[in-house]
N, C-alpha and C. Protein backbone atom coordinates (compact mmCIF):
# COMPACT_ATOMS: atom_id res chain seq x y z
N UNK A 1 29.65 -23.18 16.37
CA UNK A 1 29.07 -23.08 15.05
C UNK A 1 28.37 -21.72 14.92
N UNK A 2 28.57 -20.86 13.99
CA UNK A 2 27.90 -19.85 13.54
C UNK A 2 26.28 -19.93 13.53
N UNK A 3 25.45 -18.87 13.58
CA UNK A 3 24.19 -19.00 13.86
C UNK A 3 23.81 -18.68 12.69
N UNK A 4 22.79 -19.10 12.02
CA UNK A 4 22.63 -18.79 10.54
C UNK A 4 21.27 -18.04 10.86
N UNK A 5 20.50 -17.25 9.96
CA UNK A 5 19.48 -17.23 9.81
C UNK A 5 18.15 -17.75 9.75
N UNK A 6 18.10 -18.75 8.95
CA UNK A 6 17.25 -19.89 9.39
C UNK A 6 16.94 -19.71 10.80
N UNK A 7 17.72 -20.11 11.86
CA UNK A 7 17.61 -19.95 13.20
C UNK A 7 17.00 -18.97 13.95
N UNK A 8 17.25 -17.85 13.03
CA UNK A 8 16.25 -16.74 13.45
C UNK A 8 15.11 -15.86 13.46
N UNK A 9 15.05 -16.79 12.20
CA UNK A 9 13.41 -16.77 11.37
C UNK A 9 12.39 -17.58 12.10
N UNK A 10 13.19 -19.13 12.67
CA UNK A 10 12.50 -19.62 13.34
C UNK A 10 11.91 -19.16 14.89
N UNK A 11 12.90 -18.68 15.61
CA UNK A 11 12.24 -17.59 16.17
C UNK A 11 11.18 -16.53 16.40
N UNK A 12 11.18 -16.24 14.90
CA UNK A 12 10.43 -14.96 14.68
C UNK A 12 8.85 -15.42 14.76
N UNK A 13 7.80 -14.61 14.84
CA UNK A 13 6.52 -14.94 14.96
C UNK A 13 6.06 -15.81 13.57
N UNK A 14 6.57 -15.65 12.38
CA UNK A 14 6.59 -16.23 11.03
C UNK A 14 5.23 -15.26 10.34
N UNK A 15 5.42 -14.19 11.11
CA UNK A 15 4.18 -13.23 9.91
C UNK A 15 5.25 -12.18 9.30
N UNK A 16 4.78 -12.04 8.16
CA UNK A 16 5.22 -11.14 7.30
C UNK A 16 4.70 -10.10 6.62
N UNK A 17 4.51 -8.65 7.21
CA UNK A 17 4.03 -8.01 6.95
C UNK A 17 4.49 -7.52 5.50
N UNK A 18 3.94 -6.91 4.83
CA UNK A 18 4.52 -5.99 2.93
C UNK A 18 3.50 -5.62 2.43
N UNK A 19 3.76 -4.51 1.57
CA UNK A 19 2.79 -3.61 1.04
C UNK A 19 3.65 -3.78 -0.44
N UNK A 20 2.38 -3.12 -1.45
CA UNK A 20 2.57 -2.75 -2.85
C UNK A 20 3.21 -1.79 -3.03
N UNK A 21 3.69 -1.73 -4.49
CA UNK A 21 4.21 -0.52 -4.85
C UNK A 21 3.43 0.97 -5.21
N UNK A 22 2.05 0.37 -5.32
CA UNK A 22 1.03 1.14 -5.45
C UNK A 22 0.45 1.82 -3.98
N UNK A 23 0.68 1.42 -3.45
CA UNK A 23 0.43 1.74 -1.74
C UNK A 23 0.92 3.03 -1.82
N UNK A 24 -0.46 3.71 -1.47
CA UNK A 24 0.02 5.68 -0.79
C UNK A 24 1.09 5.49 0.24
N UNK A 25 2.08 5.62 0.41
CA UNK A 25 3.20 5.75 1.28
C UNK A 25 2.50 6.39 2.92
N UNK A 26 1.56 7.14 3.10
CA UNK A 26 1.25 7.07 4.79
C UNK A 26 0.35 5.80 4.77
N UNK A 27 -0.09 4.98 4.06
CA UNK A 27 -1.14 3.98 4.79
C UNK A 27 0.05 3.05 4.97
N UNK A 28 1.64 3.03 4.49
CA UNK A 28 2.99 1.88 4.82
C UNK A 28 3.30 2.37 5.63
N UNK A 29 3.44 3.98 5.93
CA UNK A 29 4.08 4.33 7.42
C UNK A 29 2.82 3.67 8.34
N UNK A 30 1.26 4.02 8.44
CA UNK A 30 0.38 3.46 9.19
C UNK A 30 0.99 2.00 9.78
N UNK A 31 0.59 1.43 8.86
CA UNK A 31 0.94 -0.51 8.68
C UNK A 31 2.69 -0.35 9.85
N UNK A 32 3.18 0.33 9.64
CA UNK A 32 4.30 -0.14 10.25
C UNK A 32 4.42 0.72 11.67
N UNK A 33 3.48 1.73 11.63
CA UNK A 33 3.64 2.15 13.38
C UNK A 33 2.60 0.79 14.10
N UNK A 34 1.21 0.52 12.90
CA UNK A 34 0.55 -0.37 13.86
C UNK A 34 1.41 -1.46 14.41
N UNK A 35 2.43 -2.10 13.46
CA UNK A 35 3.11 -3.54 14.00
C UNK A 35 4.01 -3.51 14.47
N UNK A 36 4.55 -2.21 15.05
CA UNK A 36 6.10 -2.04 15.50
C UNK A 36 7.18 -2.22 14.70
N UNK A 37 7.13 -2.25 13.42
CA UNK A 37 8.00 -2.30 12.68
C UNK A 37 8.58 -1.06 12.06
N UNK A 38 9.78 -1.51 11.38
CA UNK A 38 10.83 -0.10 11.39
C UNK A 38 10.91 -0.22 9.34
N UNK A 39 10.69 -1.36 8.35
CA UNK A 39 10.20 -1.54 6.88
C UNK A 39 8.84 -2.45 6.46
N UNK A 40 9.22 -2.53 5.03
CA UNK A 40 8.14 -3.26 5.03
C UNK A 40 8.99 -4.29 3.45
N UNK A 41 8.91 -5.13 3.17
CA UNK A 41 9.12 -5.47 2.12
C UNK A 41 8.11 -5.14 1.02
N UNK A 42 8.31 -4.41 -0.30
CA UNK A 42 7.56 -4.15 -1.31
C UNK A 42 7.35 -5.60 -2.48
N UNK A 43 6.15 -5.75 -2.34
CA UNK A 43 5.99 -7.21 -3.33
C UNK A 43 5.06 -6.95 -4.42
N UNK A 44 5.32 -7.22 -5.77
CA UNK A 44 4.38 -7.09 -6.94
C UNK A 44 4.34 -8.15 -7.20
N UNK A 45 3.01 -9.21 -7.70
CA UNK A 45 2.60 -10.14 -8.32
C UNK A 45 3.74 -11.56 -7.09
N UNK A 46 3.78 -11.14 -5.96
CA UNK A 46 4.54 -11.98 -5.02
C UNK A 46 6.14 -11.84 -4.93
N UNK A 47 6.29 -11.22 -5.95
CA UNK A 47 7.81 -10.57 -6.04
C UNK A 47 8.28 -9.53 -5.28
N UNK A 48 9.57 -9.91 -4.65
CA UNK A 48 10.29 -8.81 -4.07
C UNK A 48 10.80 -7.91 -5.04
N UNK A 49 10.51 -6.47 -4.79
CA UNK A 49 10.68 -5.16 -5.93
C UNK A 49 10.97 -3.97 -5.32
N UNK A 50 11.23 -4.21 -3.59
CA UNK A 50 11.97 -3.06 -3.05
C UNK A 50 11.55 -3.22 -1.25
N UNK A 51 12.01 -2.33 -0.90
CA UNK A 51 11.76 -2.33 0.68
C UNK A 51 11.49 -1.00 1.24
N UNK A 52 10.76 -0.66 1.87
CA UNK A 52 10.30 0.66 2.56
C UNK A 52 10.48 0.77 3.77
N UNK A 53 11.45 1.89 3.77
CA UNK A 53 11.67 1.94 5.69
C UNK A 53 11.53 3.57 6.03
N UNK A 54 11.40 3.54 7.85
CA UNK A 54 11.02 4.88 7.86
C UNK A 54 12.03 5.78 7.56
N UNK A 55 13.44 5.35 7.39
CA UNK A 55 14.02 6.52 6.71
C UNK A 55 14.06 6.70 5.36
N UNK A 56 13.64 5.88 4.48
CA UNK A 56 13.09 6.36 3.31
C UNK A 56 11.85 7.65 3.60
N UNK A 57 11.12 6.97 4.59
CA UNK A 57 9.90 7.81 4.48
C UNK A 57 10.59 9.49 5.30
N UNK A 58 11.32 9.46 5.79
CA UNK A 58 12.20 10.45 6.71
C UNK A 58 12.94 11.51 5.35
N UNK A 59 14.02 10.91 4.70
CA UNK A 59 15.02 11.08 3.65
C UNK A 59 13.82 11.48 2.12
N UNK A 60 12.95 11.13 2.10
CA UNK A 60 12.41 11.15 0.74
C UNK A 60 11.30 11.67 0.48
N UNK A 61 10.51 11.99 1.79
CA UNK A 61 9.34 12.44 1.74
C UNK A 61 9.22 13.74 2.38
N UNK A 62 9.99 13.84 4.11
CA UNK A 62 9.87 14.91 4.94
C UNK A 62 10.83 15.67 4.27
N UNK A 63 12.23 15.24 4.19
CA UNK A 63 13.08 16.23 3.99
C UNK A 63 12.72 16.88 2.26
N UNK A 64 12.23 16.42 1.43
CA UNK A 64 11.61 16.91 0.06
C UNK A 64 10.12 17.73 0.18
N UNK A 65 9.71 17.72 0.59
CA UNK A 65 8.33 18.71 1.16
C UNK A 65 7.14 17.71 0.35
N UNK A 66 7.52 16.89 0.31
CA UNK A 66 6.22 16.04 -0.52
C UNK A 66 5.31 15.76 0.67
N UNK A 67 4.41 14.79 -0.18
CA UNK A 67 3.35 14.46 0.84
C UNK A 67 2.86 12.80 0.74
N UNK A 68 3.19 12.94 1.70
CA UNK A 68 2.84 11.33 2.02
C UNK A 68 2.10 10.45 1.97
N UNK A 69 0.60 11.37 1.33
CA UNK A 69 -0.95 11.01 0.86
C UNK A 69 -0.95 11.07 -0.22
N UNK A 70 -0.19 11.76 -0.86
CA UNK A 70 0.37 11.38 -2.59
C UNK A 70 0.89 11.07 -3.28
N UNK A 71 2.00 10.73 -2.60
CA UNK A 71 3.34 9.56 -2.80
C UNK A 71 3.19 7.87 -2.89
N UNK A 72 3.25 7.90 -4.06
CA UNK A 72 3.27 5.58 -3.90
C UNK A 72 4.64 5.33 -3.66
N UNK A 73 4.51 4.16 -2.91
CA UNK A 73 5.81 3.25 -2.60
C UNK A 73 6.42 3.47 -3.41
N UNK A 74 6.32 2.91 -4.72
CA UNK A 74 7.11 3.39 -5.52
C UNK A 74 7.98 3.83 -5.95
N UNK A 75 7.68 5.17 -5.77
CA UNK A 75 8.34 6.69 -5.83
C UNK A 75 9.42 6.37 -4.76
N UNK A 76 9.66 6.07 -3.48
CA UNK A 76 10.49 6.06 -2.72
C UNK A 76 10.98 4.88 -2.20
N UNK A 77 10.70 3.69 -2.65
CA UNK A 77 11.15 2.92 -2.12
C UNK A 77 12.76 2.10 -2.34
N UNK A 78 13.26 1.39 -1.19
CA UNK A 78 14.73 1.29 -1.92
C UNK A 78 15.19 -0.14 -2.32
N UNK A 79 16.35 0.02 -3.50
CA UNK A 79 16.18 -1.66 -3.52
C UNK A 79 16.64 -2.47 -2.58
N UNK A 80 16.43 -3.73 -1.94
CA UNK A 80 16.97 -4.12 -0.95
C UNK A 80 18.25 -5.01 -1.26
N UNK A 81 18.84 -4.87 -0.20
CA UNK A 81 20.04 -6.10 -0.20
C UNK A 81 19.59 -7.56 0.78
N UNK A 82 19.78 -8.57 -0.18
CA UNK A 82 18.95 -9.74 0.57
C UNK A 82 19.64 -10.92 0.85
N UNK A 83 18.91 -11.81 2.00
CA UNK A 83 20.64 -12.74 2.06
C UNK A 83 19.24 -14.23 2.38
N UNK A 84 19.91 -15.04 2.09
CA UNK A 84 19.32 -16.52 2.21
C UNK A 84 19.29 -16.80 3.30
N UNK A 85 17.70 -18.23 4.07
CA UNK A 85 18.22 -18.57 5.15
C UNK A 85 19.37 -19.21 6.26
N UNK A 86 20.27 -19.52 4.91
CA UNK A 86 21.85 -20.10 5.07
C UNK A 86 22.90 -19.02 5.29
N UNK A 87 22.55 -17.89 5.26
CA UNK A 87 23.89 -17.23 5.51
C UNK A 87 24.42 -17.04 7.20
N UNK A 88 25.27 -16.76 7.56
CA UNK A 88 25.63 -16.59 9.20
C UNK A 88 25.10 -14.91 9.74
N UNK A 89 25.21 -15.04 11.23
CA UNK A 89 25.14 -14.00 11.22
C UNK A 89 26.03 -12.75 11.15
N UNK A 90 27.17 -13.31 10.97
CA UNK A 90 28.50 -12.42 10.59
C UNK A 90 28.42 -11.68 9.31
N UNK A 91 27.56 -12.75 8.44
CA UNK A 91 27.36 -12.18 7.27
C UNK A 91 26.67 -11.39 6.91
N UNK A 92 25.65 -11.24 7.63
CA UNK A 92 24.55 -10.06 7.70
C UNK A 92 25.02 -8.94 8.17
N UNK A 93 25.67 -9.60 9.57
CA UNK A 93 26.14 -8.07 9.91
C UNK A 93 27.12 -7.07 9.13
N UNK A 94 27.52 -8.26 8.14
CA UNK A 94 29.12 -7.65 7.38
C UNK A 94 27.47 -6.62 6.22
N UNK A 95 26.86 -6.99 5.77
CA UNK A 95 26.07 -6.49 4.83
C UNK A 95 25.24 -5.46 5.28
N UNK A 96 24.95 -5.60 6.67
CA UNK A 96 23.92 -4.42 6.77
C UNK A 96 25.01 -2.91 7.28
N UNK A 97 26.34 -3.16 7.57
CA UNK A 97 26.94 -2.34 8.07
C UNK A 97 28.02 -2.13 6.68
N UNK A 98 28.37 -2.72 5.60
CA UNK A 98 28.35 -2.28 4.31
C UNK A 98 27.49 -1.19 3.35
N UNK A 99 26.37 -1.87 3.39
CA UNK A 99 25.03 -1.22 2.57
C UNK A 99 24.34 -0.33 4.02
N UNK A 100 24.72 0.05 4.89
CA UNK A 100 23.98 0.95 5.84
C UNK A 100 22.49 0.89 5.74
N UNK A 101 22.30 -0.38 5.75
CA UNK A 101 20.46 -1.14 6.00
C UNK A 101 20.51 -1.35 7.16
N UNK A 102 18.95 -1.55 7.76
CA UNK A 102 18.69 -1.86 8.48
C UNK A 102 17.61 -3.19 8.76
N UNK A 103 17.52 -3.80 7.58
CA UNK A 103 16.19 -4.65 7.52
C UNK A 103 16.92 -5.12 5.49
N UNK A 104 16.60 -6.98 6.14
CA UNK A 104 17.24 -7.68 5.22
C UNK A 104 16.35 -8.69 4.85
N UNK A 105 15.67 -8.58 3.66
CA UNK A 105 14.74 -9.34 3.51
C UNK A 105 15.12 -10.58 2.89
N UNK A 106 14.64 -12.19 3.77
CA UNK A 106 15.28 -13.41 3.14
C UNK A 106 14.61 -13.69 2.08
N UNK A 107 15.32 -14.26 1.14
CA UNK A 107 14.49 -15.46 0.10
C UNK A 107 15.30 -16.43 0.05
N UNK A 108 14.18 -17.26 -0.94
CA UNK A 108 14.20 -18.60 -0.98
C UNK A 108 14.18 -18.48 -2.35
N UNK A 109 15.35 -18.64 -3.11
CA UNK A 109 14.87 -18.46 -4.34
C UNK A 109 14.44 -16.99 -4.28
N UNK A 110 13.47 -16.90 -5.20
CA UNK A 110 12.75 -15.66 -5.19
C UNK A 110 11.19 -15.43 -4.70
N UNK A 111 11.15 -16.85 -3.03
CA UNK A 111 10.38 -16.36 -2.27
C UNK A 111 10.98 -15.72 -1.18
N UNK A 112 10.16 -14.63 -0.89
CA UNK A 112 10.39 -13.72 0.50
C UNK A 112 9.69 -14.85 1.47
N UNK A 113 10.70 -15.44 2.21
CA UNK A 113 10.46 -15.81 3.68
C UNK A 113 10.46 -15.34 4.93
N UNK A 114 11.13 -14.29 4.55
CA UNK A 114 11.20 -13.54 6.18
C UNK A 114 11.79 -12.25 6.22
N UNK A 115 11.65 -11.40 7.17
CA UNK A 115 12.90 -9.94 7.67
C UNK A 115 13.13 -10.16 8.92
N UNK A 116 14.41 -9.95 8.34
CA UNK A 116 15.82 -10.12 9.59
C UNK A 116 15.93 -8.60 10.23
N UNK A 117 16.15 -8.17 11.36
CA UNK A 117 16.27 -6.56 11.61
C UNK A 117 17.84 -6.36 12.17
N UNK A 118 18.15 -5.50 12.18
CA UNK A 118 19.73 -5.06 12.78
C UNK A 118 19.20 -5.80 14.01
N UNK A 119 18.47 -5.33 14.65
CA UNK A 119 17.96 -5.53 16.18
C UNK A 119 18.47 -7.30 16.45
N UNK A 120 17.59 -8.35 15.32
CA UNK A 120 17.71 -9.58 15.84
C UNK A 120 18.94 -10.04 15.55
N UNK A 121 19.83 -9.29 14.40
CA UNK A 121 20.97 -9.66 14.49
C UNK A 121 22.24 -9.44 16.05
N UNK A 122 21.50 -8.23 16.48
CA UNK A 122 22.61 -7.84 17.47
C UNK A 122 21.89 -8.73 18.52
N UNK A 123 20.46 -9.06 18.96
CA UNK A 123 20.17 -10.22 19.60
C UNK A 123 20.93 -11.64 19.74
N UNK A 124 21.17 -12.51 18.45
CA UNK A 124 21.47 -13.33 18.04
C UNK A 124 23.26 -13.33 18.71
N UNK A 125 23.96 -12.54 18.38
CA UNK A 125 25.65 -11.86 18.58
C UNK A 125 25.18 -12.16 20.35
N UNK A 126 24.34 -11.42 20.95
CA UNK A 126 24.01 -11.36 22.46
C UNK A 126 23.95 -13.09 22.94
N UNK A 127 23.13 -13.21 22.33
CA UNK A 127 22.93 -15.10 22.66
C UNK A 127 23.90 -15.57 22.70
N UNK A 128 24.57 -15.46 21.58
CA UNK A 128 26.10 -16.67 21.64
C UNK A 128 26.84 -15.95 22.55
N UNK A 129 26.98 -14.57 22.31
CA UNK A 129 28.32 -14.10 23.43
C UNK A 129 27.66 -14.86 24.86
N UNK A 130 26.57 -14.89 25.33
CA UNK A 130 25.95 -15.16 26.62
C UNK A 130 26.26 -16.52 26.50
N UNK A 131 26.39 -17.30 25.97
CA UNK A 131 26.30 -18.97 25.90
C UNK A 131 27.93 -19.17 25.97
N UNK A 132 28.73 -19.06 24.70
CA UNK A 132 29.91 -18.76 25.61
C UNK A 132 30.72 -18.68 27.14
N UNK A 133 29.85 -17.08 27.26
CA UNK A 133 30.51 -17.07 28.46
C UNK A 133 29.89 -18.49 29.50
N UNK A 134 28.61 -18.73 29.47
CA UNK A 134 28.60 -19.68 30.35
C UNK A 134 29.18 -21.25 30.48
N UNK A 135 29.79 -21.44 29.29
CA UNK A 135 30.56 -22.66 29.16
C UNK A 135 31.93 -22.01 29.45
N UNK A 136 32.40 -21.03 29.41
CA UNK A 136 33.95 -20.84 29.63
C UNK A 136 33.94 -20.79 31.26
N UNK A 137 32.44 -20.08 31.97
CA UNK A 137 32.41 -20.01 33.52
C UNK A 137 32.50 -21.59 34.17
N UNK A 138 31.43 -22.67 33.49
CA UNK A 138 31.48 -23.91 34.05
C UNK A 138 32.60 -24.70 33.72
N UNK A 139 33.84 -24.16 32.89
CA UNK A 139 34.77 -24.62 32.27
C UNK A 139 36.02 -24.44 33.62
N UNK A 140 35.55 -22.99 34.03
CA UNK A 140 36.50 -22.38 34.76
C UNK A 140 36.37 -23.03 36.17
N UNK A 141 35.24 -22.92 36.30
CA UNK A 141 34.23 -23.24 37.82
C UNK A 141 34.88 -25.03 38.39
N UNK A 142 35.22 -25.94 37.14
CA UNK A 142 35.51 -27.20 37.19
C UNK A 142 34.23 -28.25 37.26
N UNK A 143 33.32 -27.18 36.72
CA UNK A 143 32.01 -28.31 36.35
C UNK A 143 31.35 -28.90 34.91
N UNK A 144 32.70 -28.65 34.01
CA UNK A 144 32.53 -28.93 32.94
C UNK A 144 32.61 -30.55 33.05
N UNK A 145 31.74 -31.16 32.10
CA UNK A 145 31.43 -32.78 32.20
C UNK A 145 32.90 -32.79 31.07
N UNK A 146 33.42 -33.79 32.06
CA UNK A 146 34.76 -34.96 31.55
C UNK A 146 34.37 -35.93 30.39
């Protein structure tokens, strides 16, 4: 069976970091060196309204000579491509390697429940390939239960 998302949300610590659109763009780069994170989901009035990642902040800020203490989210942030906790992970991967994202913010409806990263997707691909192989080894081995 395909691994859906859901599955990997549950995983996840279940905090969700996001900033405004009003947010000076270095206090979102701040927020995201403090948590190890690579975006942030942008939320107005609880609404998803864009996503901020460091290559936005890379692509839109460094390479334009702006400044990053005067820049709101806003100004640079991108819209996201978003997938439900029901989709597989094939499907994500088909989307983030389509749309060249890296960070897929779930809803529910039009609540943000969670971010998915390239990272936990290629995790997730790791798990099953690993689980697999160990049923095809005890398969092979002749210790598969009859």
């Amino acid at each position: 069976m395909a691994e859906i998302v859901a599955v990997i949300l549950d995983n996840k610590n279940g905090r969700i970091w996001s900033t405004s659109p009003d947010t000076i763009v270095y206090d979102a780069i701040e927020l995201m060196a403090e948590k190890s994170i690579g975006a942030l989901p942008v939320l107005s009035e609880g609404k998803l309204v864009g996503i901020i990642s460091e290559r936005d902040y890379a692509r839109k800020i460094i390479l334009h000579g702006r400044s990053s203490k005067e820049t709101r989210v806003a100004e640079i942030m991108s819209s996201p491509v978003t997938v439900t906790p029901q989709f597989t992970v094939d499907e994500c991967m088909r989307l983030v390697t389509h749309h060249r994202t890296r960070h897929l913010p779930v809803l529910e409806g039009d609540r943000l429940v969670g971010v998915i990263s390239i990272g936990d997707l290629v995790n997730a691909i790791i798990a099953a390939q690993a689980h697999t192989i160990d049923q095809l080894h005890t398969y092979i081995t002749g210790r598969y239960p009859a």
